[in-house]
N, C-alpha and C. Protein backbone atom coordinates (compact mmCIF):
# COMPACT_ATOMS: atom_id res chain seq x y z
N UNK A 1 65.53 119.05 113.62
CA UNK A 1 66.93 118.64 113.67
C UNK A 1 67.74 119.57 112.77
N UNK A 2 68.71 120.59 113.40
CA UNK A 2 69.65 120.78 112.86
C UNK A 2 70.60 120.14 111.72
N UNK A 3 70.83 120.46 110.91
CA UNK A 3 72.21 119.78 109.86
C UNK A 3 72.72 120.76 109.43
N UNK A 4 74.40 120.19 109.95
CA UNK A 4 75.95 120.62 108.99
C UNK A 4 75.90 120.43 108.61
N UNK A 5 76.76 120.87 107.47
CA UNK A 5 77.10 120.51 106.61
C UNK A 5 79.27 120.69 106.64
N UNK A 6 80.16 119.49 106.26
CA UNK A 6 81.57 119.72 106.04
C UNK A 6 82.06 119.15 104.48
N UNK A 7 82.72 120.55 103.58
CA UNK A 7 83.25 119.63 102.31
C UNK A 7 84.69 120.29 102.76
N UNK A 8 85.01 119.51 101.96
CA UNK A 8 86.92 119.80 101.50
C UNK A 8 87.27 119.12 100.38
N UNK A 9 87.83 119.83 99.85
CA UNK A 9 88.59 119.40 98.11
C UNK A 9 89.89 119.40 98.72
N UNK A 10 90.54 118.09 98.22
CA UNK A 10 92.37 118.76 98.36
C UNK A 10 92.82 117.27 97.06
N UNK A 11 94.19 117.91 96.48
CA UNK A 11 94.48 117.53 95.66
C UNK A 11 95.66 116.41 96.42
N UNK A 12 95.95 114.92 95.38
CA UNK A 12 96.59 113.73 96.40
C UNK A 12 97.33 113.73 95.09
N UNK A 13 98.30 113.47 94.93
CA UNK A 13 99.88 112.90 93.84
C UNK A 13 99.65 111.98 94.17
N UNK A 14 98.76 110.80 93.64
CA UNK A 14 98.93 109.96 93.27
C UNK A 14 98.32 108.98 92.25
N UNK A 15 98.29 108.07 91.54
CA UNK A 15 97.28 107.35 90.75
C UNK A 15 95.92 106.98 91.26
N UNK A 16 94.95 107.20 90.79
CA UNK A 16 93.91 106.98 91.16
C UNK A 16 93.66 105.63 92.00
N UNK A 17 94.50 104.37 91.29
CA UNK A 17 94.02 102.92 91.95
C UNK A 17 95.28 103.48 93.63
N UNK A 18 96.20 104.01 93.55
CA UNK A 18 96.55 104.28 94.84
C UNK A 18 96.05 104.92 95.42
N UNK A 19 95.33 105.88 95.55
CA UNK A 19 94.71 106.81 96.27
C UNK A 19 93.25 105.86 96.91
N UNK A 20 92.76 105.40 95.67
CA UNK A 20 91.92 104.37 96.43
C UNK A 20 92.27 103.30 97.53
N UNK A 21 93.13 102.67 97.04
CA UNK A 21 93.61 101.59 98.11
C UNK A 21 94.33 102.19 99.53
N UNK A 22 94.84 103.29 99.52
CA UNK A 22 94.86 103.84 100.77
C UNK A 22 93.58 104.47 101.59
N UNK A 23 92.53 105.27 100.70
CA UNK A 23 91.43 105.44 101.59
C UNK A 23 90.54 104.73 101.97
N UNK A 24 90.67 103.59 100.95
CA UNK A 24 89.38 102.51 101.23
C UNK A 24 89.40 101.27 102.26
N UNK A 25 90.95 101.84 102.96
CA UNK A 25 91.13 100.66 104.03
C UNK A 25 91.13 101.39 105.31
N UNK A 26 89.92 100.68 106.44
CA UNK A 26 90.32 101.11 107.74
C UNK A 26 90.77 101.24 108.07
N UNK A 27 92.02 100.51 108.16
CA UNK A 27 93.01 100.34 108.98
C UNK A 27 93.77 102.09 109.20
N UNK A 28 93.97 102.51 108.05
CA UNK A 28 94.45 103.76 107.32
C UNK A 28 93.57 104.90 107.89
N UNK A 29 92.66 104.77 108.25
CA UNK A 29 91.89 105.80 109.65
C UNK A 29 93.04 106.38 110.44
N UNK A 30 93.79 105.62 111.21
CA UNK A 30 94.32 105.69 112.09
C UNK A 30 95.37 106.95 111.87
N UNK A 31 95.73 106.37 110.59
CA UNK A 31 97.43 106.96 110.55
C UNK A 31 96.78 108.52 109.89
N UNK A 32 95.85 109.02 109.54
CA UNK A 32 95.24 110.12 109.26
C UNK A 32 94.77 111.26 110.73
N UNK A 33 94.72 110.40 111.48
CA UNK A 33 93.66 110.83 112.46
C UNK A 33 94.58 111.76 113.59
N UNK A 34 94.15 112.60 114.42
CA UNK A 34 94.87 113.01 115.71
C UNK A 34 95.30 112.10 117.06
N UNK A 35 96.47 111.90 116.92
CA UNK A 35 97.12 110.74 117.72
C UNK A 35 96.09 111.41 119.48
N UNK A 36 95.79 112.17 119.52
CA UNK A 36 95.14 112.27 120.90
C UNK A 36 93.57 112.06 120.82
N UNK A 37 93.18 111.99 120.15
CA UNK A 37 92.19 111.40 120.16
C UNK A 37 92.09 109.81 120.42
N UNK A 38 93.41 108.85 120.43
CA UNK A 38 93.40 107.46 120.87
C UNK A 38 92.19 106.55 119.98
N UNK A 39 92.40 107.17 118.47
CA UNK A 39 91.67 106.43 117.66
C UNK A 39 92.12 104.60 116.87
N UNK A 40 91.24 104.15 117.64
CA UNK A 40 91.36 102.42 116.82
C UNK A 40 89.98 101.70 116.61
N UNK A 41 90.43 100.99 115.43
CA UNK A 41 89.83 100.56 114.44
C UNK A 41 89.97 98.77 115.42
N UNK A 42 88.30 98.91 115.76
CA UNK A 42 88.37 97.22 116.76
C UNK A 42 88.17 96.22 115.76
N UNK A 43 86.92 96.38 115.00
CA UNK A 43 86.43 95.31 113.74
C UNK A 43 86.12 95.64 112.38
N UNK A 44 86.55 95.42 111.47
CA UNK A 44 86.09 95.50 109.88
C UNK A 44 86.09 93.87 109.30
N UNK A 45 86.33 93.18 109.51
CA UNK A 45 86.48 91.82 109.19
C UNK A 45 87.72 91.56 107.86
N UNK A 46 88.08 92.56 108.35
CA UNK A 46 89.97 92.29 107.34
C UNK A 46 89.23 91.73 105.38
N UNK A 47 88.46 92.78 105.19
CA UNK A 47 88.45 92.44 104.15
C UNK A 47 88.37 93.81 103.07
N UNK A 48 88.42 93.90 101.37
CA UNK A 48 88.68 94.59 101.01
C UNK A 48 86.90 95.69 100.94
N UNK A 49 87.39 96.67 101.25
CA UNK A 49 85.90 97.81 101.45
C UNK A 49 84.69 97.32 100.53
N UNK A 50 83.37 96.97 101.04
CA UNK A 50 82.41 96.63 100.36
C UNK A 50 81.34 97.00 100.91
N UNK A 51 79.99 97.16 99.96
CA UNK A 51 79.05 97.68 100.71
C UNK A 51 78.21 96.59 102.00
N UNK A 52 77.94 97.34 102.44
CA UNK A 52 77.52 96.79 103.99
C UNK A 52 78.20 96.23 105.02
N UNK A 53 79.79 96.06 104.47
CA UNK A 53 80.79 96.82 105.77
C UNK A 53 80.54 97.21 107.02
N UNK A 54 80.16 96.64 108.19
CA UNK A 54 80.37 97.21 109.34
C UNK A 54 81.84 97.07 109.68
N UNK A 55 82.10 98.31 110.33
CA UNK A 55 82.93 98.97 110.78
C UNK A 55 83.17 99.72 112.43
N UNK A 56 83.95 98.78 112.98
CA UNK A 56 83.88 99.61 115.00
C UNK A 56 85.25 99.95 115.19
N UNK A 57 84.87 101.16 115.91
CA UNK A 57 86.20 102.19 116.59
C UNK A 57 86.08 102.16 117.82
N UNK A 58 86.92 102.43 118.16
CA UNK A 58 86.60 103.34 119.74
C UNK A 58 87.31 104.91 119.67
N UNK A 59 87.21 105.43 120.12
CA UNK A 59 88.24 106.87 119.91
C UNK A 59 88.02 107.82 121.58
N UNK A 60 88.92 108.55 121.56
CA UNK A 60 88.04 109.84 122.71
C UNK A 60 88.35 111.17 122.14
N UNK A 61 87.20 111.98 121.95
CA UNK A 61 87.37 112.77 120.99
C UNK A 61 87.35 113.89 122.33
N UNK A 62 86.59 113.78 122.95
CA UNK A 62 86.44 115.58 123.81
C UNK A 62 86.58 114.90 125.48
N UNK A 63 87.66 115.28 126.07
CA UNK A 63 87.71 115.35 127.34
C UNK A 63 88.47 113.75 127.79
N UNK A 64 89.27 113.40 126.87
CA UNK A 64 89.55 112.07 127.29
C UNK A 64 88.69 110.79 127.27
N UNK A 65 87.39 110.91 127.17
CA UNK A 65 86.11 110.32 127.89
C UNK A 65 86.34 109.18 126.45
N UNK A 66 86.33 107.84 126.33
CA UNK A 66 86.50 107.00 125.67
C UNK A 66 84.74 106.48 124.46
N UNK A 67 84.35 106.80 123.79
CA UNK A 67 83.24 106.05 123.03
C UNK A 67 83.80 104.97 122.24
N UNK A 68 82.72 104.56 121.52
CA UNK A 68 82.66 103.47 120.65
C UNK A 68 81.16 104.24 119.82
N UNK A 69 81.89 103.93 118.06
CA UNK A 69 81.88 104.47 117.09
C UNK A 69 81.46 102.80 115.89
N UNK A 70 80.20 102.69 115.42
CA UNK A 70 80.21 101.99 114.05
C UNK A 70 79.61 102.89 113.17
N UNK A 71 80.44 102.29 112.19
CA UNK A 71 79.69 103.00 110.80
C UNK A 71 79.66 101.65 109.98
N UNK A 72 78.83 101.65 108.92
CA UNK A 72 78.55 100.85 107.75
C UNK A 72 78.98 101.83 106.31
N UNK A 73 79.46 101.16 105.44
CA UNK A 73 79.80 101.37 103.87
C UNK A 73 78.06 101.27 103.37
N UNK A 74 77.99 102.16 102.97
CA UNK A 74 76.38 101.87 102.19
C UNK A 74 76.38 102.04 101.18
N UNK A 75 77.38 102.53 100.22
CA UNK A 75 77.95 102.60 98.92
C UNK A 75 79.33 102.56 98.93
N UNK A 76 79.79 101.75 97.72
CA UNK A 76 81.00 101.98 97.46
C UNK A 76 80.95 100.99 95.76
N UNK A 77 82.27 102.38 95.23
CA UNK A 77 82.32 101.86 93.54
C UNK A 77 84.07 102.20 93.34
N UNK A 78 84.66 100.94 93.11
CA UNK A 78 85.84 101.16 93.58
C UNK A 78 86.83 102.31 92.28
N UNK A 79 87.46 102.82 92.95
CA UNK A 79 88.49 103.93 92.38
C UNK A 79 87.09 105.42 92.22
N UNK A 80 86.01 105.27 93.07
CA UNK A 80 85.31 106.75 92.58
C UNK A 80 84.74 107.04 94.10
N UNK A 81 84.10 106.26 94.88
CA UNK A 81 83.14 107.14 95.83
C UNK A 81 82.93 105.93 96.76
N UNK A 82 82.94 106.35 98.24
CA UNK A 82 82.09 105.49 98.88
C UNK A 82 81.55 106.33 99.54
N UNK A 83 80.66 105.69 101.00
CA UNK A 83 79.94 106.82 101.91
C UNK A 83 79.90 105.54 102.56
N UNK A 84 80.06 106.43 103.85
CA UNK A 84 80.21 105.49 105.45
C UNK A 84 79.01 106.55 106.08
N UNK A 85 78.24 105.69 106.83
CA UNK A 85 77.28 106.04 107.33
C UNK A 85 77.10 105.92 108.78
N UNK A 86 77.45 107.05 110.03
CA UNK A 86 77.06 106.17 111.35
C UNK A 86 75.58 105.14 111.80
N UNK A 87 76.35 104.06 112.45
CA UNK A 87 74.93 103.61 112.78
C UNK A 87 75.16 103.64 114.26
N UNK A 88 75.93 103.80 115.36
CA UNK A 88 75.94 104.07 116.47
C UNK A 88 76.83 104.98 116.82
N UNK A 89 77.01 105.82 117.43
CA UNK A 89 77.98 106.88 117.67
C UNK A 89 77.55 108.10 118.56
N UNK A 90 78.71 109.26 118.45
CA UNK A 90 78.25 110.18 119.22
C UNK A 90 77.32 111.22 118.28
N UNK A 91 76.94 111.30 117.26
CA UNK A 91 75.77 112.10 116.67
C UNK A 91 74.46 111.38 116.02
N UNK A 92 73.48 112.42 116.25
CA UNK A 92 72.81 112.15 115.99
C UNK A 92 72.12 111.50 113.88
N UNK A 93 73.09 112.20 113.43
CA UNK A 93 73.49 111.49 112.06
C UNK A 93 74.56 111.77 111.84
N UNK A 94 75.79 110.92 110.70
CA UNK A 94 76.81 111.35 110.59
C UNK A 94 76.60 110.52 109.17
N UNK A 95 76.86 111.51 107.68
CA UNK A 95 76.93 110.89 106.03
C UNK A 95 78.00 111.58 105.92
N UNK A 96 79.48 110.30 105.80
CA UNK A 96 79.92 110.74 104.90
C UNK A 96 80.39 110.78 103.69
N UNK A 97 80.38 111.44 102.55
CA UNK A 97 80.93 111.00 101.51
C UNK A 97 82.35 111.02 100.83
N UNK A 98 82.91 110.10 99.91
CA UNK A 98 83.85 110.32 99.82
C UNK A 98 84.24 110.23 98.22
N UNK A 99 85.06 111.08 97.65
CA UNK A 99 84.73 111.07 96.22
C UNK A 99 86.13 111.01 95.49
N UNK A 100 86.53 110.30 94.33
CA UNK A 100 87.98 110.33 93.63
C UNK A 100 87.65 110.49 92.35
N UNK A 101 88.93 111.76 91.99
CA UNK A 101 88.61 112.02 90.64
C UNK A 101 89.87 112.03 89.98
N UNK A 102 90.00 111.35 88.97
CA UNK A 102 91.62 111.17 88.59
C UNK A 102 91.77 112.76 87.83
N UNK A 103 92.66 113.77 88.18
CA UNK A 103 93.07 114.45 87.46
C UNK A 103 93.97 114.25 86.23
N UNK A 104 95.00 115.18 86.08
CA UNK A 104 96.08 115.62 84.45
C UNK A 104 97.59 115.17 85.52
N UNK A 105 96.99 115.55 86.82
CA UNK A 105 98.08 115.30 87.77
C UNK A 105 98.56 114.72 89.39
N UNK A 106 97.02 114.00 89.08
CA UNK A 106 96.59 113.20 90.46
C UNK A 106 95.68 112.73 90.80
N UNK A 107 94.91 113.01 92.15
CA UNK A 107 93.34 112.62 92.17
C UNK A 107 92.50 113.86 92.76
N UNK A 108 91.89 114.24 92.24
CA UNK A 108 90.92 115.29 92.76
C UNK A 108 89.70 114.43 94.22
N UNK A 109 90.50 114.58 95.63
CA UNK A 109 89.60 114.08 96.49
C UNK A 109 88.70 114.78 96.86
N UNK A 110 87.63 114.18 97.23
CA UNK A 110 85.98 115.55 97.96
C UNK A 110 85.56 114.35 98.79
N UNK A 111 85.43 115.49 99.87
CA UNK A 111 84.67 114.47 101.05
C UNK A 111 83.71 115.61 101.43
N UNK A 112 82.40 115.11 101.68
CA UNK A 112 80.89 115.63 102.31
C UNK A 112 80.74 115.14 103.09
N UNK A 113 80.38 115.96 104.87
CA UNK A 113 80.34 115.09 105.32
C UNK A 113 78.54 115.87 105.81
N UNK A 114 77.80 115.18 106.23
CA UNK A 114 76.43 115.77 107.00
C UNK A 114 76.69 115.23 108.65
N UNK A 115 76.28 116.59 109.54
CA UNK A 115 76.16 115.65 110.87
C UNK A 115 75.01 116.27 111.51
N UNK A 116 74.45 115.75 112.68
CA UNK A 116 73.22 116.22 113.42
C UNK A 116 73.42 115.88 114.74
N UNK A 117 73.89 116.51 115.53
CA UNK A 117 74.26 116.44 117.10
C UNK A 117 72.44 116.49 117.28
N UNK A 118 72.23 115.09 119.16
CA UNK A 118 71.27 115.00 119.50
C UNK A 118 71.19 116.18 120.46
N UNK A 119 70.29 116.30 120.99
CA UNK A 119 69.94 117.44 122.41
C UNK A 119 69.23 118.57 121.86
N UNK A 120 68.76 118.85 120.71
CA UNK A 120 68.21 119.79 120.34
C UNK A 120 68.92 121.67 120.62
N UNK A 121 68.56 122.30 121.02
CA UNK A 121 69.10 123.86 121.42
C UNK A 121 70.01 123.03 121.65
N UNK A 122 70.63 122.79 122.99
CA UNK A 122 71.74 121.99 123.53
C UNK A 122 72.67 121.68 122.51
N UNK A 123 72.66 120.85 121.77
CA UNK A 123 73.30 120.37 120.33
C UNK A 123 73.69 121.40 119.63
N UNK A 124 73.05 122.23 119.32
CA UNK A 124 73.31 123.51 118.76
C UNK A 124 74.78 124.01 119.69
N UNK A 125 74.31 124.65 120.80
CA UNK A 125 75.15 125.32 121.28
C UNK A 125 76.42 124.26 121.15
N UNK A 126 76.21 123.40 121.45
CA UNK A 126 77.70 122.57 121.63
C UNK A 126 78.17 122.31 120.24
N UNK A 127 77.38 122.15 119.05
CA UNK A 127 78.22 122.14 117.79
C UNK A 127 79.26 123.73 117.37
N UNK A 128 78.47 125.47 118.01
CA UNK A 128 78.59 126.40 117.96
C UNK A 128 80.40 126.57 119.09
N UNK A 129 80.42 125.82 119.95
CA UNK A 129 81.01 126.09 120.69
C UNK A 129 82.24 124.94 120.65
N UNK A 130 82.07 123.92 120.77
CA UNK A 130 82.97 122.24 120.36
C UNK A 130 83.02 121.78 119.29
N UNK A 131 81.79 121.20 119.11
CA UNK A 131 81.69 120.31 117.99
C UNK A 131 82.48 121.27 116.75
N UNK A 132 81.88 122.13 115.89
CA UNK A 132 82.81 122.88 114.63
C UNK A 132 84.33 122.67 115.38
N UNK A 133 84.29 123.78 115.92
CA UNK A 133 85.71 123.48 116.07
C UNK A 133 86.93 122.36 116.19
N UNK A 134 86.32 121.53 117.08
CA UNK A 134 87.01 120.23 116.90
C UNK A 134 87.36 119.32 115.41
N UNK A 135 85.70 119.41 114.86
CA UNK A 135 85.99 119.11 113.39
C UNK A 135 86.70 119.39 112.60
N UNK A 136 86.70 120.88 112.61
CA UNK A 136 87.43 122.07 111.82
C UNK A 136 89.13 121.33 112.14
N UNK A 137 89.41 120.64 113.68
CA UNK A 137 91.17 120.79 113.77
C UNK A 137 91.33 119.00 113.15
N UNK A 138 90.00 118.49 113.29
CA UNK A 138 90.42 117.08 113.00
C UNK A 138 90.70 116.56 111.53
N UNK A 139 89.60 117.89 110.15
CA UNK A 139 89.80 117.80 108.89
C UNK A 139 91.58 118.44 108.37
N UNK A 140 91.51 119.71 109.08
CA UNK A 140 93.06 120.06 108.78
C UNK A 140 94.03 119.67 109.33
N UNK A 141 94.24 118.60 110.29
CA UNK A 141 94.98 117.93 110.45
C UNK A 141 95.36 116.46 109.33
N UNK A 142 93.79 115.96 109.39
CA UNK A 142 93.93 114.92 108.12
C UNK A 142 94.11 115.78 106.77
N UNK A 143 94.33 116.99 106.24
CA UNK A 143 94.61 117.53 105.12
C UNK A 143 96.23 117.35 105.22
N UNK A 144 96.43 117.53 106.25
CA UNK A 144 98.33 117.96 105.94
C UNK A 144 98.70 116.48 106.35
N UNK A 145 98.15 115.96 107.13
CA UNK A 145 98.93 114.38 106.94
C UNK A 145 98.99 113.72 105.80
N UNK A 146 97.72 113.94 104.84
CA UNK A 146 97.97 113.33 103.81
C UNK A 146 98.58 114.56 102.77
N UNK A 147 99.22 115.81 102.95
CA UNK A 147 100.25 116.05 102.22
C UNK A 147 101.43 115.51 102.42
N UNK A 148 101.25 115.42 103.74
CA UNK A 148 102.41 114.42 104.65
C UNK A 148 103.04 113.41 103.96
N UNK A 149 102.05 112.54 103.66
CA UNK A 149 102.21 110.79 102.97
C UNK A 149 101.78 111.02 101.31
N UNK A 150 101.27 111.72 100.54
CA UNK A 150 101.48 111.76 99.36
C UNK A 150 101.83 113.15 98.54
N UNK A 151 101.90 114.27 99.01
CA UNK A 151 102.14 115.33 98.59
C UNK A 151 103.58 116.06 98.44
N UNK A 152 104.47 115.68 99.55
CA UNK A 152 105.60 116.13 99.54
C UNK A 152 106.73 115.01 100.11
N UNK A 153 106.37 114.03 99.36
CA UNK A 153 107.25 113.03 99.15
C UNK A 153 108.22 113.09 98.08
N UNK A 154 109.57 112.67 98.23
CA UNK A 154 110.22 113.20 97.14
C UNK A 154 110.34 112.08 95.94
């Protein structure tokens, strides 16, 4: 089995307990995400992020074609880190992590993510050819939205 690896550092203006309470709620997926992808958040049980959290989406990420997406919280320590873990989805593993660090002038965010497309060669080629790329437009899109909503607010 192949493994990616995706990090990104980007810096958030805001207090640490805010920065948390905006990433640590599903709901808040949404408003991050690429409006064409037709991403929603079906079940979390409306409560505040905890470990063992299941979590269901549906989204359509490539070609219109509609899935359904759970992940579980398998850690979480509030105002520093969680990690959502797929347990059904379109890859063959998906860890991601998510990390808050209060800076001098905000929060220092890091997200890791690991993935493993199934199909073997196949998987390959399609992470070489789709998969990166798509990722690649879906992280820098969620980078500038959330300069969007906390960075260049006046």
């Amino acid at each position: 089995m192949k493994l990616y690896k995706i990090e990104t550092i980007q810096h958030v203006n805001s207090s640490i307990e805010e920065c948390w309470e905006f990433f640590s709620s599903p709901t808040n997926l949404q408003t991050i995400t690429l409006d064409n992808m037709s991403f929603e958040v079906q079940d979390f049980d409306n409560k505040r992020m905890y470990q063992g959290q299941i979590i269901t989406y549906t989204l359509k990420p490539l070609l219109g074609i509609k899935i359904s997406w759970v992940t579980e919280i398998t850690v979480s320590k509030e105002n520093e880190y969680f990690i959502d873990v797929q347990r059904f989805g379109p890859y063959k593993l998906w860890h991601h992590k998510h990390f808050f660090e209060a800076t001098e002038t905000g929060v220092k965010m890091t997200d890791i993510v690991h993935y493993a497309l199934p199909f073997g060669y196949l998987g390959r080629i399609m992470n070489k050819w789709v998969v990166e790329n798509k990722l690649k437009v879906i992280f820098d899109y969620r980078r500038n939205k959330i300069d969007e909503l906390f960075n260049l607010r006046a």
